[in-house]
Structure formats: structure tokens, C-alpha cells
Protein backbone atom coordinates (compact mmCIF):
# COMPACT_ATOMS: atom_id res chain seq x y z
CA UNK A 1 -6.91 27.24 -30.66
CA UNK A 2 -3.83 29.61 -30.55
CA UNK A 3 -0.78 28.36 -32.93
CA UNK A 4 2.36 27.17 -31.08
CA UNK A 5 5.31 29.98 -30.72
CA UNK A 6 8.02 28.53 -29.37
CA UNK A 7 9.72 32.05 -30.02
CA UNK A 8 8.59 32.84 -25.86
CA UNK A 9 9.25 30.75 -23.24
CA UNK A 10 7.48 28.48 -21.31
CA UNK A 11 7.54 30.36 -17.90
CA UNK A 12 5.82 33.55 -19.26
CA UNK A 13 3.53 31.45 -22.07
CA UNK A 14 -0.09 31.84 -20.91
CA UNK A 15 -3.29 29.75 -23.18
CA UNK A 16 -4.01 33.19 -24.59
CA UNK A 17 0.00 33.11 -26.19
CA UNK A 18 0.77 29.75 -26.83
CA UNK A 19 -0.25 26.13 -27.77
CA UNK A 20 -0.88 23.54 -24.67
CA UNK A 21 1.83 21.59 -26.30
CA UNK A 22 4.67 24.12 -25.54
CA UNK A 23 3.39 23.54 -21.45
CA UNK A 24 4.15 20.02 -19.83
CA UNK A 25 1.81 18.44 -21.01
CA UNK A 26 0.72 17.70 -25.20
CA UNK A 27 -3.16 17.29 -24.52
CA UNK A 28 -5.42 18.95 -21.38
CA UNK A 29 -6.58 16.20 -19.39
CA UNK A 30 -9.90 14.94 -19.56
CA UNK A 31 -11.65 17.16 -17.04
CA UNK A 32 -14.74 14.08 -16.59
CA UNK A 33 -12.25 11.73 -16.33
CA UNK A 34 -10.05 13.35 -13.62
CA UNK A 35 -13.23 14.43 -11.80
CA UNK A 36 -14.44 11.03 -11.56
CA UNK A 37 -11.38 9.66 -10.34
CA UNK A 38 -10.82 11.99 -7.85
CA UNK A 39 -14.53 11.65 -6.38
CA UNK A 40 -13.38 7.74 -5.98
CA UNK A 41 -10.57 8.43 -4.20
CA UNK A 42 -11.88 10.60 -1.77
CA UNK A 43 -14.90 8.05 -1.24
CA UNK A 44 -12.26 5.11 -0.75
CA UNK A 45 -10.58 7.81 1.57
CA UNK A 46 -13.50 8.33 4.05
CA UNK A 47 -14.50 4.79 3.57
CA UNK A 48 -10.60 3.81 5.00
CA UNK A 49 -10.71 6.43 7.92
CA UNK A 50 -14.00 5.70 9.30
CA UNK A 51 -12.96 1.52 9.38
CA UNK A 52 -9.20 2.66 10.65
CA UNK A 53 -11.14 4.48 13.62
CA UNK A 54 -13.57 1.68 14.12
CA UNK A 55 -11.16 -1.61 13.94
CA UNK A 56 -8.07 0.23 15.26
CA UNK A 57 -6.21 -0.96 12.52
CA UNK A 58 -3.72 2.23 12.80
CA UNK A 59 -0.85 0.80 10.92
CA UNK A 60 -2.55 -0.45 7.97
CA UNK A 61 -4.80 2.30 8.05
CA UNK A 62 -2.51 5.08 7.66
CA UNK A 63 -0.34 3.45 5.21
CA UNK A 64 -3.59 3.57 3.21
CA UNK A 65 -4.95 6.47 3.76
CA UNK A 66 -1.46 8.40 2.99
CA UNK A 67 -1.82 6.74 -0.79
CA UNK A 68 -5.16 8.08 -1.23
CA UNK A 69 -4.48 11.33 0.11
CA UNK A 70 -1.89 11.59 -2.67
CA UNK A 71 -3.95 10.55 -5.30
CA UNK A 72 -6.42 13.12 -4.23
CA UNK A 73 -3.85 15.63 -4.42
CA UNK A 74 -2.07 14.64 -7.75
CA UNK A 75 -5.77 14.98 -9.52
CA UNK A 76 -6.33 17.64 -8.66
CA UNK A 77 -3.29 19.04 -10.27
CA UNK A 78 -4.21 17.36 -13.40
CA UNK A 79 -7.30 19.24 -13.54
CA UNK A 80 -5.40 22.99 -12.49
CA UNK A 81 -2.85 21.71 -15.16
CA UNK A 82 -5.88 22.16 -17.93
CA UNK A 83 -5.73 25.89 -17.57
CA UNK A 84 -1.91 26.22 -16.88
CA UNK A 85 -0.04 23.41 -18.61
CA UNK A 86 2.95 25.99 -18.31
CA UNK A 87 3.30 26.47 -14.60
CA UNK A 88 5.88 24.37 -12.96
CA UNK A 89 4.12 23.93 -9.33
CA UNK A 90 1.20 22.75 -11.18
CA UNK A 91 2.66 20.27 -12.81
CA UNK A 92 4.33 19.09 -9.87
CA UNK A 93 1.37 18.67 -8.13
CA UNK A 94 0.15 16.33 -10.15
CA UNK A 95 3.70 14.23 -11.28
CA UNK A 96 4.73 13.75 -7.74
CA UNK A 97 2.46 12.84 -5.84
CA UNK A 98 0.49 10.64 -8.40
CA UNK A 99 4.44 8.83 -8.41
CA UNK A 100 4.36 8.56 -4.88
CA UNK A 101 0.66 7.21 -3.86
CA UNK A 102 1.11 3.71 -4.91
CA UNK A 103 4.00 2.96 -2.82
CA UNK A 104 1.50 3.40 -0.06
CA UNK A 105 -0.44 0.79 -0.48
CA UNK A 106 2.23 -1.70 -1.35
CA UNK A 107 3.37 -0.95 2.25
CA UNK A 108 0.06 -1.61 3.38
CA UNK A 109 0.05 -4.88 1.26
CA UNK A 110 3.22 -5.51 2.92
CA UNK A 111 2.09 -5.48 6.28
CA UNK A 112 -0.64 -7.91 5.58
CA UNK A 113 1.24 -11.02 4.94
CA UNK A 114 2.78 -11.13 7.96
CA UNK A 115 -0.46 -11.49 9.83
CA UNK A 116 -1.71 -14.10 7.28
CA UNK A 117 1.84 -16.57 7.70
CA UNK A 118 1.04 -16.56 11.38
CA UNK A 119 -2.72 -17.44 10.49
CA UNK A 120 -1.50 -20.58 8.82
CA UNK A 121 1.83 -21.07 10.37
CA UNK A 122 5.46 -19.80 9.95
CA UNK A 123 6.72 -23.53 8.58
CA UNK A 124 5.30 -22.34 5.24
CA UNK A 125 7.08 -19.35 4.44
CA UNK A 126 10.59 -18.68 3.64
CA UNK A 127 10.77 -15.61 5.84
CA UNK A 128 9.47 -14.55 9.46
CA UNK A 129 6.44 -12.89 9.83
CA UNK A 130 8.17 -9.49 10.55
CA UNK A 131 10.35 -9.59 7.66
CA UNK A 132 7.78 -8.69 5.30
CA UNK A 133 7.18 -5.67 7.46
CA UNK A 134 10.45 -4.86 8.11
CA UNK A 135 12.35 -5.93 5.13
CA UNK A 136 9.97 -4.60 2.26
CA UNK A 137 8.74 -1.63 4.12
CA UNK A 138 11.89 -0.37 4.34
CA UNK A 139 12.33 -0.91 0.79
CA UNK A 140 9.64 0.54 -0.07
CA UNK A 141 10.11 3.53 1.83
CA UNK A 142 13.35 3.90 0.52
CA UNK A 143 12.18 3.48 -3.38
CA UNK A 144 9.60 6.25 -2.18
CA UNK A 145 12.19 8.41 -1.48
CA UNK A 146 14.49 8.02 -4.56
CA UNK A 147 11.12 8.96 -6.79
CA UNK A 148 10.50 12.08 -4.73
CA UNK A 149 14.09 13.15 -5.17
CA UNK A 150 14.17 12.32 -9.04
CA UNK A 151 10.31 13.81 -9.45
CA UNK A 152 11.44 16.76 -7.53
CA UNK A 153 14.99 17.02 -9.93
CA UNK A 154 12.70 16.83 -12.90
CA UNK A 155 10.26 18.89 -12.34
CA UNK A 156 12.07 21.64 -11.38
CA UNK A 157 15.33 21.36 -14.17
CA UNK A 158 16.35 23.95 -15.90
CA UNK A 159 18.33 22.04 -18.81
CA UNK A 160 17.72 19.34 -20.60
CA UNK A 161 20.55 17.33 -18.80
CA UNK A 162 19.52 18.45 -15.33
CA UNK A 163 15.88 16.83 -16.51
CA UNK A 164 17.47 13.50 -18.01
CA UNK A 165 19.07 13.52 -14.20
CA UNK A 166 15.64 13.31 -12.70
CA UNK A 167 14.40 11.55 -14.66
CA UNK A 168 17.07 8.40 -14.80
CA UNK A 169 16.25 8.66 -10.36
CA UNK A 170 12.89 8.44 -11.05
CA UNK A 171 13.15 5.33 -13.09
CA UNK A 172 15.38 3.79 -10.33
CA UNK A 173 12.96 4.21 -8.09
CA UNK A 174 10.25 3.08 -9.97
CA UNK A 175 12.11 0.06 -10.75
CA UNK A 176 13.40 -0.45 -7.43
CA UNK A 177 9.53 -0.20 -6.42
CA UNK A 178 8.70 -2.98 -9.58
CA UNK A 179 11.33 -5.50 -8.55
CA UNK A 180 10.41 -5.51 -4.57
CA UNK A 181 6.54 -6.10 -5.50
CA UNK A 182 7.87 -8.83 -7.91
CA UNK A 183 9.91 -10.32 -5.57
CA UNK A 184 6.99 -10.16 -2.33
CA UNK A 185 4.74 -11.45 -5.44
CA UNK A 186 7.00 -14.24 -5.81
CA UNK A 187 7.31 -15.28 -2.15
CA UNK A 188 3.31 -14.87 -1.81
CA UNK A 189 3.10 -17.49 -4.14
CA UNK A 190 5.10 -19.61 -2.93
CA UNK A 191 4.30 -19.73 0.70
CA UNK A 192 0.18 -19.97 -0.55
CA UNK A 193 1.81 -23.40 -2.74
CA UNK A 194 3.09 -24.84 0.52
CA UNK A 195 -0.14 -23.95 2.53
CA UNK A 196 -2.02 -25.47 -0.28
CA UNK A 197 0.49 -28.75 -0.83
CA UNK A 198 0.58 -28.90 2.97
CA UNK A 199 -1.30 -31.08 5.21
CA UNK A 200 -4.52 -28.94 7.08
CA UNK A 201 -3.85 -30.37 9.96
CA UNK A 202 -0.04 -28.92 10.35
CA UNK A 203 -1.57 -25.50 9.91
CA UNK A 204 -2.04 -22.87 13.41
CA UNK A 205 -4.79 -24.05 15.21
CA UNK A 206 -5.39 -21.01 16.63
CA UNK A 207 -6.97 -19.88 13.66
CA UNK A 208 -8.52 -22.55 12.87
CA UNK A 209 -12.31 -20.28 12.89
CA UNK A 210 -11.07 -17.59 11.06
CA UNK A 211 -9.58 -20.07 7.70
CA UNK A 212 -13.13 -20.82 7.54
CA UNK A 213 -14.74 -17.71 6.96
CA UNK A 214 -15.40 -16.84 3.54
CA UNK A 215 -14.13 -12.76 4.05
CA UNK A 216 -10.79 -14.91 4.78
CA UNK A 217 -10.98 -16.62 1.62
CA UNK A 218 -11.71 -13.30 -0.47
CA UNK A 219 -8.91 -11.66 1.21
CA UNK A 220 -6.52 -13.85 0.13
CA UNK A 221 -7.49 -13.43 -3.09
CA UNK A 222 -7.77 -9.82 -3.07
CA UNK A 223 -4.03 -9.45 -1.99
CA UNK A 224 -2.46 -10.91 -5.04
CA UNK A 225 -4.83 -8.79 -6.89
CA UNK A 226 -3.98 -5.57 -5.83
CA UNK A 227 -0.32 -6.23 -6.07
CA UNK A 228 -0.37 -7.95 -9.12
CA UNK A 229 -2.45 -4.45 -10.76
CA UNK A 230 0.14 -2.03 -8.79
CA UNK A 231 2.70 -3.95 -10.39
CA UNK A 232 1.09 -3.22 -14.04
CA UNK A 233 0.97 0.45 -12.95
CA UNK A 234 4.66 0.52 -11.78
CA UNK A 235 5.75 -1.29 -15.49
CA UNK A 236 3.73 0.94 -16.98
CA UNK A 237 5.51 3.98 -15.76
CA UNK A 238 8.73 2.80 -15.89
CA UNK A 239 8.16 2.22 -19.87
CA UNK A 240 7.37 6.09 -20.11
CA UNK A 241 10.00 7.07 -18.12
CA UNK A 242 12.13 5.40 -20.12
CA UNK A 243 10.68 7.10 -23.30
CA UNK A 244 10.74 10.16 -21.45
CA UNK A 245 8.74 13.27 -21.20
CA UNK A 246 8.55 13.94 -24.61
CA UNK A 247 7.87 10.14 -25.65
CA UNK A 248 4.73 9.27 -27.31
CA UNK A 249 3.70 7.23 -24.01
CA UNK A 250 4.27 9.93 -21.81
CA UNK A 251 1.76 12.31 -24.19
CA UNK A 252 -1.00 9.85 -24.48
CA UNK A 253 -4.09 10.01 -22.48
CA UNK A 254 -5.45 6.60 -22.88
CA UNK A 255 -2.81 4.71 -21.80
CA UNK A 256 -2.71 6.97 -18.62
CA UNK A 257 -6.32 6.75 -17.79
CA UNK A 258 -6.08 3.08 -18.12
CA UNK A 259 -3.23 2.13 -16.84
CA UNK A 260 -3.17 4.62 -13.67
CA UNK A 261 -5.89 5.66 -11.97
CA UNK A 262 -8.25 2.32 -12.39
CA UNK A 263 -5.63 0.43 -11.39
CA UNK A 264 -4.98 2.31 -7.73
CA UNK A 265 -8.53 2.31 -7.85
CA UNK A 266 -8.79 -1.29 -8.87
CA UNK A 267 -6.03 -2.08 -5.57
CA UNK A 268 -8.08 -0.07 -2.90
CA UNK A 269 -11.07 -1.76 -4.06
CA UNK A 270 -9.56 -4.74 -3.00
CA UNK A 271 -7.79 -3.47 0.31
CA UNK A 272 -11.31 -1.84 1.35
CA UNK A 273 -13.82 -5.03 0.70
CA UNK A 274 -11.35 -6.78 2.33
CA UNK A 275 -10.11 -4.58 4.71
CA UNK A 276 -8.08 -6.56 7.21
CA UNK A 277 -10.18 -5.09 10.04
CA UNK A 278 -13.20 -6.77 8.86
CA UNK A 279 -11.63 -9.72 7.76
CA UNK A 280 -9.89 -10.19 10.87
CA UNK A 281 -12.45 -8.86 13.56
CA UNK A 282 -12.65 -10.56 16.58
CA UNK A 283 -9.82 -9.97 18.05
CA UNK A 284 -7.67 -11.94 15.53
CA UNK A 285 -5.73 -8.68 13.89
CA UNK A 286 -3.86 -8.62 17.01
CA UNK A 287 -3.54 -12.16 17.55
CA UNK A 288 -1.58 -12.59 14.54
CA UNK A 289 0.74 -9.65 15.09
CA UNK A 290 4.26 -10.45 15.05
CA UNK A 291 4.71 -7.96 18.21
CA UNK A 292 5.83 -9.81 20.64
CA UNK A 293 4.61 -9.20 24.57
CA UNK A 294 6.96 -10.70 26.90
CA UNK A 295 7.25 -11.31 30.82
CA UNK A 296 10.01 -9.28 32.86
CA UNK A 297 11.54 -12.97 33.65
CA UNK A 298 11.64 -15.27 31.15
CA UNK A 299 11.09 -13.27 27.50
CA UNK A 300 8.91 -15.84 27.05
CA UNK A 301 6.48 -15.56 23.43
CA UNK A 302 2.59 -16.05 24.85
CA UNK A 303 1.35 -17.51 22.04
CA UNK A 304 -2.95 -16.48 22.78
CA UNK A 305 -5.26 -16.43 20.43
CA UNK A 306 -9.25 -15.44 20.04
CA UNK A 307 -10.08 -19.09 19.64
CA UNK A 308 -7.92 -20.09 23.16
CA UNK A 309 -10.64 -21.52 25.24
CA UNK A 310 -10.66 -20.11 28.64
CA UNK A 311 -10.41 -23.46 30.29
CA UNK A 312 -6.63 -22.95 28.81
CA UNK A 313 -6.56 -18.90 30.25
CA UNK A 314 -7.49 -20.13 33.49
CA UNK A 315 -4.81 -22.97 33.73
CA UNK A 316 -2.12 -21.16 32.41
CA UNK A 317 -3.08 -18.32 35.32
CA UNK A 318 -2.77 -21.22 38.24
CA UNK A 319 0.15 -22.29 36.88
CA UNK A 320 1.96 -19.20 37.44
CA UNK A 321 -0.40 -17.97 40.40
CA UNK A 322 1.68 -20.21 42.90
CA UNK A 323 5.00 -18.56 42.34
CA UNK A 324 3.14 -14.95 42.61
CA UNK A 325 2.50 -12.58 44.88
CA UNK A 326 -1.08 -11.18 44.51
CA UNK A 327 0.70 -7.75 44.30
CA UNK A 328 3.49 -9.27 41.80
CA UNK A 329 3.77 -7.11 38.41
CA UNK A 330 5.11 -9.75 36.93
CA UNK A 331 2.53 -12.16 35.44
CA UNK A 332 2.82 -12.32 31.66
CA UNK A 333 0.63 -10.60 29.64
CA UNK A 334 -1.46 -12.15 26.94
CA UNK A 335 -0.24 -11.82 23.37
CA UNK A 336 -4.07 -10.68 22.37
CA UNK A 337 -6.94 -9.49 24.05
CA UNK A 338 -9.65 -12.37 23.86
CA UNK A 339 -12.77 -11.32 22.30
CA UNK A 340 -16.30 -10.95 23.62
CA UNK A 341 -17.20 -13.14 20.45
CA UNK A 342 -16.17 -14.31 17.56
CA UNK A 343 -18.25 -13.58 14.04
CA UNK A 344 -18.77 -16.87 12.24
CA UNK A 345 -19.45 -16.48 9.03
């Protein structure tokens, strides 16, 4: 173990010249530890891709998949970083984009709900279906890019005010990131305590097949669980942040391989059991999409769902076929493909 010398700097220290604690880093990450995580993470990542592909689930699937691929990334920095805690690019490859992959699959999270108020019915929620899309996607995506900005300020400061700069962004973000998962949390809750308080009989019937499956009734409590443990992750970063880089949090392992990884790992867990493609096979993924498919006349919402008999299809076609031509374009398009079948489960 070579004595520290903080007599040479950091940019020309090598293992062989100074301690580990003069590099970024106080300890060398656990080389098992990273390893291991990093093998999940790739799993979870082929695991994601192959049911993207299969369930077209694009959306979702990306938003996903970008997290993981970040994860993947930022681990593998932590293990380069164990023979060159000293080099700056190193380093960076691990801070940022271990930062970034969360907010990844909080924008996947996001784009869940909305498909789940339309499953029981918009009367129970506080905001559209597309808000939660729109709204804390954007949010998210914005939070995203304030951490990149401050990751990228800190890593690469030269002072210790430039670094403090970075550092205080990075926080915002974070915190930004926190308080928009709190606040989805929040209205999650509260639109599952109207659909619970509510009478069944108000709810979509539409649906009605799917709200009896038992996948459906995992999902919705996987959701809340993978937010709940990428919120503990986000608080948990914020706190050493706050301490800063040379804080005692910041320059603890266990807290980090706690507190990190297994929760991410904890979240996909959740968003791969229950992937949203399985749970909502059958056609019903698109049925509850908030995208709307209108006619060239009227802009008229075709409300179609898996479970629409086709005694209702073929009506609604003879009601229109009389003021159509059979060349016409203009017959309205259903809102979802019906499905060959539907899986009851």
C-alpha cells in the first residue's frame, strides 16, 4: 500500500505514486460487487429488448432500455476506476451515467399510468391520461438534463468553486427528479383511493377482462414499488451531494451498494415481471393509449377496445356504410386493433 503524497498532483499520480485516496474516490470498489451488478443489468437489458421486439411496446421499451444501458456503462467505470481512481474520464464514466439511468425508468413509470387511468376510467384521476406522459416526462427529461450539465461541471472542475458549481446543479436536479416522483407518487395514490372507494360498476367496461387478471393485479403493485425504491435512491443521493464529494457518505461503500444498484435493480425487477406488454397483451396496450385516431370529418374519439364484441364492430360499420362510398377514405378508423384472442388468466 503506497503512503499518500499529496506533494504531486492528481493528474500525473499513478497507484505505483500515490494513495487511492488522493484519486476520486477514498476506497476501490468492490470488484464482486460491481461485477455482479453489472451481469444483472445486462440480463434485465436483453430480457427488456427481446419483450420490446416481441409486444411492440417501443415507447416503454426504450425508455427502459436507455436506463439500463447506463447502468451498464457507469459499472463498468467503477470497476476501470479500481486501477485509475486518478483519471478524470474514468470517473466520469461511472458518476454520470450511474446519475442519469434512473431517470429512465421513472419516464417509463410515467408512461404507465396513463394506460392504467383509462383501464379504470378518467373520473378517478385528477389529471388526463396524457398528462402523466406529457407533463412528468418532460420534467423528467428536463431534471435529466440539469444532472448531466452539473455531473459534467463537476467532473471536469478545475477549482474547488468551479466543483461546488456542479455540484449545487447536480443537487437541483436530483431534487427536481425527487419532488416530481413524490408528487406522481402522490397522485398514484390518490387516484388508486378513488378506484378503490369507487363503485365497480362506474369503472371502463372495456376492460372489464383485463381488471381480472391477476398479472393486472401484480402490476399495480409493482408500480408503486419501483417508484417508491427510485425515490429512496434519488434521497439518497441528494444527502451525499449535499455532503459533497469529500463527505463521509459520498466515501462509503455500503451505503452505495445498498442504496444504488439493488434498488435500480430492485425497480426493473418490477418493470420486467410486470412488463406492461405482458400484462397488457391482447391487444389492450393500445387500447388504452391516450393517442387519439380520428375521422377526416368529425374528430370524433373511437372509443374500441379488445373486449368490444363484434356484434358492436359490425353495427357501428352499417351505421356509417350508408353515407359511404365503397371507395370513400373516410370511414373512421378503430382506436385499437381487436385481438385474435384474449389471454384469461
Amino acid at each position: 500500500m503506497v503512503a499518500c503524497n499529496n506533494a504531486i498532483p492528481m493528474d500525473v499520480c499513478t497507484l505505483q505514486t500515490c494513495c487511492f485516496e488522493q484519486g476520486f474516490l477514498d476506497y476501490p470498489p468492490n470488484l464482486a460487487v460491481s461485477v455482479a451488478y453489472l451481469t444483472i443489468f445486462a440480463l434485465f437489458m436483453m430480457i427488456q429488448l427481446g419483450i420490446a421486439f416481441y409486444y411492440r411496446t417501443w415507447v416503454f421499451g426504450f425508455a427502459i432500455w436507455g436506463g439500463l444501458v447506463l447502468e451498464i456503462i457507469g459499472y463498468v467505470g467503477r470497476i476501470l476506476i479500481r486501477s485509475n481512481p486518478f483519471d478524470m474520464s474514468i470517473f466520469l464514466t461511472y458518476f454520470i451515467p450511474l446519475g442519469l439511468g434512473p431517470a429512465f425508468l421513472t419516464a417509463a413509470i410515467y408512461i404507465t399510468l396513463g394506460h392504467v387511468v383509462i383501464v379504470f376510467g378518467e373520473q378517478y384521476s385528477r389529471l388526463k391520461p396524457k398528462t402523466y406522459s406529457l407533463v412528468f416526462v418532460c420534467v423528467d427529461v428536463f431534471s435529466l438534463c440539469i444532472q448531466a450539465v452539473g455531473g459534467g461541471l463537476t467532473g471536469s472542475a478545475d477549482t474547488d468553486s468551479q466543483r461546488t458549481i456542479g455540484t449545487d446543479i447536480l443537487i437541483a436536479g436530483l431534487a427536481l427528479q425527487a419532488f416530481s416522483l413524490g408528487c406522481f407518487i402522490l397522485l398514484s395514490a390518490d387516484f388508486m383511493l378513488k378506484v378503490r372507494k369507487g363503485n365497480k360498476e362506474d369503472r371502463n367496461p372495456n376492460f372489464a377482462l383485463l381488471r381480472a387478471k391477476k398479472t393486472f393485479a401484480g402490476f399495480q403493485i409493482a408500480l408503486p414499488i419501483a417508484a417508491s425504491v427510485i425515490m429512496i435512491r434519488c434521497i439518497y443521493r441528494v444527502i451525499e451531494l449535499c455532503e459533497g464529494f469529500d463527505g463521509k457518505l459520498a466515501n462509503e461503500e455500503v451505503p452505495f451498494d445498498i442504496l444504488e444498484g439493488p434498488m435500480i435493480i430492485i425497480a426493473t425487477l418490477m418493470l420486467t415481471v410486470f412488463h406492461p406488454g405482458i400484462v397488457f397483451r391482447g391487444g389492450y396496450w393500445e387500447a388504452s393509449s391516450w393517442v387519439i385516431r380520428t375521422s377526416k370529418q368529425g374528430n370524433r374519439r373511437i372509443a374500441a377496445s379488445p373486449e368490444a364484441s363484434h356484434e358492436e364492430a359490425a353495427l357501428s360499420v352499417e351505421k356509417t356504410a350508408d353515407s359511404l362510398t365503397p371507395m370513400s377514405s373516410d370511414m373512421e378508423e378503430p382506436f385499437a386493433a381487436e385481438p385474435a384472442a384474449i389471454d384469461k388468466e
